[in-house]
Structures are given as structure tokens and as C-alpha cells.
C-alpha atoms as a PDB file:
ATOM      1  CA  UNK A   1      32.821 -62.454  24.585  1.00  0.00           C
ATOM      2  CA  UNK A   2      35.683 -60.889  22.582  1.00  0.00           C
ATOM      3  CA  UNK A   3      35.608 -60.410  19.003  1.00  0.00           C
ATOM      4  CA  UNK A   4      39.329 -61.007  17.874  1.00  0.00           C
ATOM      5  CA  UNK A   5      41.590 -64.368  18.298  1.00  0.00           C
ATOM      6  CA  UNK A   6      44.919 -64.858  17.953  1.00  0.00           C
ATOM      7  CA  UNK A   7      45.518 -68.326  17.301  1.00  0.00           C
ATOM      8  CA  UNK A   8      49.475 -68.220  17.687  1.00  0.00           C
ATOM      9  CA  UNK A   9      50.118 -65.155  19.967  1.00  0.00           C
ATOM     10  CA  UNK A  10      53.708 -66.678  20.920  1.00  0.00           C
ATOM     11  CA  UNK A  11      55.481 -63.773  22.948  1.00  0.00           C
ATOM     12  CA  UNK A  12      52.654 -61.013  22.106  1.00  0.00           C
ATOM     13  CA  UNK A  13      55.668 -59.111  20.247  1.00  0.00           C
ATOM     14  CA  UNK A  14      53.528 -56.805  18.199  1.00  0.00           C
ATOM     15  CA  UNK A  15      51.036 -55.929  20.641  1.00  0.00           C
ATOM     16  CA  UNK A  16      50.865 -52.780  22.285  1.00  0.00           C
ATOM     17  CA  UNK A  17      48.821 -54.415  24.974  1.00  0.00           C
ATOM     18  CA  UNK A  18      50.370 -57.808  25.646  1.00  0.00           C
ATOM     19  CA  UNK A  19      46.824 -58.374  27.952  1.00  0.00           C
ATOM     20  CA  UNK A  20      44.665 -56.335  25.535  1.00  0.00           C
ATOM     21  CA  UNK A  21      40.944 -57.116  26.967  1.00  0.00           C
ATOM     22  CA  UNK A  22      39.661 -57.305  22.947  1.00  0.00           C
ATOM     23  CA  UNK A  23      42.114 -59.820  22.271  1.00  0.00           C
ATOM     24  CA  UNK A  24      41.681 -63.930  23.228  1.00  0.00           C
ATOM     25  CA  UNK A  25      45.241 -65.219  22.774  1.00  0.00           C
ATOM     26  CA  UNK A  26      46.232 -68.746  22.259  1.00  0.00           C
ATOM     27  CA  UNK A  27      49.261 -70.669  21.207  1.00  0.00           C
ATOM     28  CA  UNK A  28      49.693 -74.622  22.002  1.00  0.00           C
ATOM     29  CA  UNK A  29      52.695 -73.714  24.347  1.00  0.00           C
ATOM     30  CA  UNK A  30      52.835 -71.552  27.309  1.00  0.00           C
ATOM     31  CA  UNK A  31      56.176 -71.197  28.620  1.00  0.00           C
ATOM     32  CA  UNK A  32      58.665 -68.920  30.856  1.00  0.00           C
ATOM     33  CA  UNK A  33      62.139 -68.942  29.530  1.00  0.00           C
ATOM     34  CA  UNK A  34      65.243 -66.706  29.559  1.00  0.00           C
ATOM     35  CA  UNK A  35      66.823 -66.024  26.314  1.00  0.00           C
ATOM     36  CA  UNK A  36      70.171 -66.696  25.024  1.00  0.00           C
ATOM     37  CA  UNK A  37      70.619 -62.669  25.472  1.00  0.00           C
ATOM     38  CA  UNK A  38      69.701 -62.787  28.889  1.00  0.00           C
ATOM     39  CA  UNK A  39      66.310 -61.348  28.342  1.00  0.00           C
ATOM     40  CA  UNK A  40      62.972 -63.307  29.980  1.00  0.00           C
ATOM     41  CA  UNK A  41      60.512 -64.475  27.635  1.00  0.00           C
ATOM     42  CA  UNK A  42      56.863 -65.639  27.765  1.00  0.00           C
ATOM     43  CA  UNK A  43      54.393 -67.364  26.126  1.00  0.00           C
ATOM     44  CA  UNK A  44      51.180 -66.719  28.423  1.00  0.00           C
ATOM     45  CA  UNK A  45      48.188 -67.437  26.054  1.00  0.00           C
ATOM     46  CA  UNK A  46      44.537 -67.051  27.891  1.00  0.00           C
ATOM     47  CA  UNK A  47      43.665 -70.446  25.717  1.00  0.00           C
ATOM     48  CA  UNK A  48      46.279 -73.225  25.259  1.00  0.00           C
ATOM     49  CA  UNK A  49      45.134 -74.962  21.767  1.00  0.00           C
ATOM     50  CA  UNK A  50      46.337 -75.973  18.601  1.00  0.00           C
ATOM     51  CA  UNK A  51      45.483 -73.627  15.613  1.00  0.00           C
ATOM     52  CA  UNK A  52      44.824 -76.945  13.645  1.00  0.00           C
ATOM     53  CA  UNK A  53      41.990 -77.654  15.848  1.00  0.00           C
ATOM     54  CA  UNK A  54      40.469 -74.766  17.572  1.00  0.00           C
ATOM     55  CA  UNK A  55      37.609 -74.935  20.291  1.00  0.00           C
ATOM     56  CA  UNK A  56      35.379 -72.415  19.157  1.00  0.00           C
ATOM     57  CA  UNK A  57      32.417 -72.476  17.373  1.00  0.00           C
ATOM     58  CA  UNK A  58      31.766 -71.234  13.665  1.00  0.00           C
ATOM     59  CA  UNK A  59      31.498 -67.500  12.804  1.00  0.00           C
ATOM     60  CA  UNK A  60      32.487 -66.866  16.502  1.00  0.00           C
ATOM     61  CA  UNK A  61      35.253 -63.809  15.732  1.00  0.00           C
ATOM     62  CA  UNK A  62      35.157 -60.766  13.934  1.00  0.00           C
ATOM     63  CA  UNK A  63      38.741 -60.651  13.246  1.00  0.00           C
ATOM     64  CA  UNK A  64      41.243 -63.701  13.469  1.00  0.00           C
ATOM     65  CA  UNK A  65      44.762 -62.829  13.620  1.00  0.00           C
ATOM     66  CA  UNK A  66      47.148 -65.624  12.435  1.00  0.00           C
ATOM     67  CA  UNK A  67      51.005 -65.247  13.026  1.00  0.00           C
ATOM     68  CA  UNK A  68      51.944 -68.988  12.899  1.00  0.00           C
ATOM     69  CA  UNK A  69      55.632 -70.249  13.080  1.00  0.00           C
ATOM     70  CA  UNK A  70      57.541 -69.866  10.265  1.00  0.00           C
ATOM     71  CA  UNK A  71      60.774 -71.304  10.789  1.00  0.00           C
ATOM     72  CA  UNK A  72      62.478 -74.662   9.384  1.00  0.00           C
ATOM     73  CA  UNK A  73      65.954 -74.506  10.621  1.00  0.00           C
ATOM     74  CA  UNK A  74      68.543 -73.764  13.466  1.00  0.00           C
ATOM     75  CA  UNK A  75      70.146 -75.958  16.333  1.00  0.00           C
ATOM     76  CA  UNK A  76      69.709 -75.959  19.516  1.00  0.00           C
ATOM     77  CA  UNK A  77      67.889 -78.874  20.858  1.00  0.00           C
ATOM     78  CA  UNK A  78      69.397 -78.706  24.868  1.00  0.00           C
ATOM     79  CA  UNK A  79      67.568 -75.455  25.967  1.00  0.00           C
ATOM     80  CA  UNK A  80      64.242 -77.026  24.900  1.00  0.00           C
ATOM     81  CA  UNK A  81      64.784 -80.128  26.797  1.00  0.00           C
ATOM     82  CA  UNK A  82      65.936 -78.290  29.783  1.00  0.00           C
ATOM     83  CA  UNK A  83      62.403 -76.314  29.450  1.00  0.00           C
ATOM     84  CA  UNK A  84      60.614 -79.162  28.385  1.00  0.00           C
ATOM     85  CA  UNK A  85      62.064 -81.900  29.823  1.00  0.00           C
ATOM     86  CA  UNK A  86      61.750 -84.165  26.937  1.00  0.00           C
ATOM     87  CA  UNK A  87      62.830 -83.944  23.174  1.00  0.00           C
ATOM     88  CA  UNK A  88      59.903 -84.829  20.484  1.00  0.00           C
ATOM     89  CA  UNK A  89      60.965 -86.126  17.360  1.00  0.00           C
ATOM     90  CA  UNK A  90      58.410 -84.766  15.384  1.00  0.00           C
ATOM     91  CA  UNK A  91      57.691 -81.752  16.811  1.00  0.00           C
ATOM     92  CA  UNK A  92      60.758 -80.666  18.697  1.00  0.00           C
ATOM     93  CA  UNK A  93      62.172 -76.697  18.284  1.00  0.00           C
ATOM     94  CA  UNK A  94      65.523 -76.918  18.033  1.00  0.00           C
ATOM     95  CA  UNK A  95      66.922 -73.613  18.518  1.00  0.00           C
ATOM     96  CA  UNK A  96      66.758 -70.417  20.098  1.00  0.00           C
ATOM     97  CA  UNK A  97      64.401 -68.626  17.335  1.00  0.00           C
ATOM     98  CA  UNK A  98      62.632 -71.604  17.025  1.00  0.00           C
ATOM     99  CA  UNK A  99      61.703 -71.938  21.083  1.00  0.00           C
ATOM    100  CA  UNK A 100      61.003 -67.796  20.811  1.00  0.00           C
ATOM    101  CA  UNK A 101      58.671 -68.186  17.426  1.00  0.00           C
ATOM    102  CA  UNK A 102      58.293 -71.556  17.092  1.00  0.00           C
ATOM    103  CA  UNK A 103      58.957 -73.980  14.235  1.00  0.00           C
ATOM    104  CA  UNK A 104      57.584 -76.018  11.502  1.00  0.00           C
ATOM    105  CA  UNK A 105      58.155 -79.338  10.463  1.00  0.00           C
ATOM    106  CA  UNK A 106      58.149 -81.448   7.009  1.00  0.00           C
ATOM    107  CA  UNK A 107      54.413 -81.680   7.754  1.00  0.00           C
ATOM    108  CA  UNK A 108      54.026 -77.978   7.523  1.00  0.00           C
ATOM    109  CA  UNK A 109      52.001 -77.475   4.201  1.00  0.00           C
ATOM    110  CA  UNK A 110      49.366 -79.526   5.716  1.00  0.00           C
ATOM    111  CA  UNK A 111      49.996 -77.686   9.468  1.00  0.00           C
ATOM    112  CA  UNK A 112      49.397 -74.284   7.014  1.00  0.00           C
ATOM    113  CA  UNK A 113      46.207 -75.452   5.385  1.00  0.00           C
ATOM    114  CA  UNK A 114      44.397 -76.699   8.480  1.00  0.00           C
ATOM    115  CA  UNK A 115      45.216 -73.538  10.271  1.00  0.00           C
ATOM    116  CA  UNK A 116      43.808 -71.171   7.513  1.00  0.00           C
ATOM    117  CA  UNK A 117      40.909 -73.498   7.383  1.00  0.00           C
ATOM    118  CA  UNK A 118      40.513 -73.068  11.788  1.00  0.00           C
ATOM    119  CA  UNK A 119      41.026 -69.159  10.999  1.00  0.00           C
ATOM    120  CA  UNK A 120      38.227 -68.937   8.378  1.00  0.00           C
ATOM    121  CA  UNK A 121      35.954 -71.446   9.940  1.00  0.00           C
ATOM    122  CA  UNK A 122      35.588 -69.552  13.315  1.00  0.00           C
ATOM    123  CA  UNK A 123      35.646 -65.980  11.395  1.00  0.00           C
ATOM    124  CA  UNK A 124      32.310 -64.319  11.079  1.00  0.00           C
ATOM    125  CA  UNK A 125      30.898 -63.792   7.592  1.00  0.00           C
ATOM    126  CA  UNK A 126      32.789 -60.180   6.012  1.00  0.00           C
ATOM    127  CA  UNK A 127      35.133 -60.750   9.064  1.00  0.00           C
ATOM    128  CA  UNK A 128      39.142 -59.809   8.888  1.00  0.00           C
ATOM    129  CA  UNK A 129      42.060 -62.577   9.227  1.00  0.00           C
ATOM    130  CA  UNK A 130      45.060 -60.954   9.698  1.00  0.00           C
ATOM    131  CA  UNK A 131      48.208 -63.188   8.367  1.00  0.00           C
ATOM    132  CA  UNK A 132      51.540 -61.965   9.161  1.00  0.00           C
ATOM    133  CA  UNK A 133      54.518 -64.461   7.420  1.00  0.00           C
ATOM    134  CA  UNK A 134      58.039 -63.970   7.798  1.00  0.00           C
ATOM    135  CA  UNK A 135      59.781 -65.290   4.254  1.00  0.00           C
ATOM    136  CA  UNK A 136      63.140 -66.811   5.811  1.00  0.00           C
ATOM    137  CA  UNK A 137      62.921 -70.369   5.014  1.00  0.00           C
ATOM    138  CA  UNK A 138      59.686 -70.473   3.007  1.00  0.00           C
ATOM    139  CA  UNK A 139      58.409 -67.754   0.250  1.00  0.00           C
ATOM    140  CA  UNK A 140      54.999 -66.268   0.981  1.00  0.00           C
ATOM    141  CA  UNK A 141      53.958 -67.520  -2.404  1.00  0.00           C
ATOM    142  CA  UNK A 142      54.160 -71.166  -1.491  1.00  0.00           C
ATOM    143  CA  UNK A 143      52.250 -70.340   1.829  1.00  0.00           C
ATOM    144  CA  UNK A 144      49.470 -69.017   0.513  1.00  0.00           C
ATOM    145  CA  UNK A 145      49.204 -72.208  -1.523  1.00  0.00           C
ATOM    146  CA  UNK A 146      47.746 -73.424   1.687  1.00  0.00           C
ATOM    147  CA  UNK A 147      44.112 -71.785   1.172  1.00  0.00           C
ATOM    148  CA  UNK A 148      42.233 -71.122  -1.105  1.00  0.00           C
ATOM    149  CA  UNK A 149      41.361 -67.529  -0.115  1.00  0.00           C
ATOM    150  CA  UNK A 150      42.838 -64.618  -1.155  1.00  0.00           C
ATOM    151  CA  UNK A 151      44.240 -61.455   0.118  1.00  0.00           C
ATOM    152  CA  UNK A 152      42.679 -57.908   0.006  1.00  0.00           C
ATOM    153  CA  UNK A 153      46.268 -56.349   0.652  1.00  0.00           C
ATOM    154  CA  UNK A 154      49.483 -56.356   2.176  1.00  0.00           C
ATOM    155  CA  UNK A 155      52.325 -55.020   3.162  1.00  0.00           C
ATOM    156  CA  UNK A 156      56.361 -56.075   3.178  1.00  0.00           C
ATOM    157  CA  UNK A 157      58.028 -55.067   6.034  1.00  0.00           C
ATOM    158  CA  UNK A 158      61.339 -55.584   8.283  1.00  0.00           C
ATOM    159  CA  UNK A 159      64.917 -55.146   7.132  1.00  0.00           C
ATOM    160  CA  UNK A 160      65.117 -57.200   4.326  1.00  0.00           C
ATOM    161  CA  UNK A 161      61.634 -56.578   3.378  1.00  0.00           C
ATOM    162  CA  UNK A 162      60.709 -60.351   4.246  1.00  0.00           C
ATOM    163  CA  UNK A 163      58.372 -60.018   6.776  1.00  0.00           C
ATOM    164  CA  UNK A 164      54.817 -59.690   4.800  1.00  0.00           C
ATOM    165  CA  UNK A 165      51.080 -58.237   6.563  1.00  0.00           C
ATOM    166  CA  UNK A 166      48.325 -59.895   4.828  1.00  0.00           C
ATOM    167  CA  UNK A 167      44.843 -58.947   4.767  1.00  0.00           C
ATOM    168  CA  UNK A 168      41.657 -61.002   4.073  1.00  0.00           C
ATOM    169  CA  UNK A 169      38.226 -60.776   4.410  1.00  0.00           C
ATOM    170  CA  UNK A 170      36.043 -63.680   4.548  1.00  0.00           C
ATOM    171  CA  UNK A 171      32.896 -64.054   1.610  1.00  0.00           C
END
């Protein structure tokens, strides 16, 4: 069985294994694509599911990464009916970033807190969530809102120093 889960591995960007044998990966979308660049891109999770509603037991992982979408904006909808074939009005990405990372709605305060309540839930006891957030359209303060645990540590990164690593360990 492995130990860590990444509920939202999107494109594996940070990985220095994209097929690392420790690591189950999941995301709600798998999907071949070729970017606006030119470049291929691929969601290829092990596990299609919904971070909202994992399938896993309780205290199943000793370390839970959680790298969720964390865009609200951009145009864009052709490409992802072209992919998809159909446009959702709820939960449609409507832009190139947005079909590469993903996207998040109105709904996503609520999207947030059942997704750090998934993460904790099917963390072991004294286990590690790992919670990267990218502060673009939404300030890591407002996210973290969401649950009522709170970080060991972090760590800005990126550019503009908007891209936050968050730590926590579950009591």
C-alpha cells in the first residue's frame, strides 16, 4: 500500500518522479492536451476522484499532499469543449491556466473546507499534509479559513513570492 496521496496531482509539475512508486496520485480529471505553447500536457492520475470525497479509509496515509486549484479567472472556454466535448456551467475551466491547474468556482470556500477535511480524515494520527497555494486570485489567509488546523511552517516561493508551502501535522 503506499503511504503518501496526492489528492490533486494535476500535471505532476513538482515531482521529480512523475510515476514515483511512494506516491498514489489522483485528480477528478485525466486528460491529454497540447498547450497553447505547443507543449503536450497530461493529467494521468493512478485514482480518478474528487478530493471532496475521497475513497479511502480513515488514517490510511502517512503524508497527504494537497495542491488544489487555485484559480478564479481567465477565458478560454473553446479548448475545453474541444477536449471535453461539452461546456459545464458550474464547473467549466475556462482558460488555458485553468485547463493546466484547474479552477475554482463561487462554491470554492466550501470546495476548500471539504478537501482539508478528506486530507485530514484519511491522514494517519502525527501524519504530514502538505498544502501548496498559489495567492493569485485568493490570499492564503482567507484559504486557510477553510480548516480549522493549523500550520507547523511554510515557505513563500515563486517570482512574486505568491506561491506559499504549508506544513501540517495532524493531532
Amino acid at each position: 500500500m503506499k503511504k503518501i496521496l496526492d489528492v490533486a496531482c494535476g500535471g505532476k509539475m513538482f515531482y521529480f518522479d512523475k510515476n514515483d512508486s511512494r506516491v498514489l496520485f489522483c485528480d477528478i480529471r485525466s486528460l491529454t492536451t497540447t498547450l497553447c505553447d505547443g507543449r503536450k500536457f497530461e493529467i494521468n492520475p493512478d485514482i480518478v476522484a474528487d478530493f471532496t470525497k475521497l475513497p479511502f479509509l480513515n488514517n490510511s496515509f502517512k503524508m497527504v499532499v494537497f495542491d488544489p486549484p487555485h484559480l478564479t479567472r481567465y477565458t478560454g472556454k473553446s479548448k475545453y469543449k474541444e477536449i471535453y466535448g461539452s461546456l459545464s456551467e458550474i464547473h467549466t475551466p475556462t482558460g488555458w491556466q485553468q485547463i493546466k491547474y484547474g479552477a475554482l468556482y463561487t462554491d470554492w470556500r466550501e470546495m476548500l473546507t471539504k478537501g482539508f477535511a478528506e486530507c485530514f480524515r484519511v491522514l494517519e494520527s502525527k501524519g504530514i499534509l502538505i498544502f501548496k497555494w498559489n495567492e493569485t486570485d485568493i490570499r492564503v489567509s482567507e484559504v486557510l479559513k477553510c480548516t480549522k488546523e493549523k500550520p507547523v511552517f511554510g515557505h513563500k516561493s515563486g517570482k512574486r513570492s505568491n506561491t506559499h508551502w504549508l506544513c501540517f501535522m495532524k493531532e
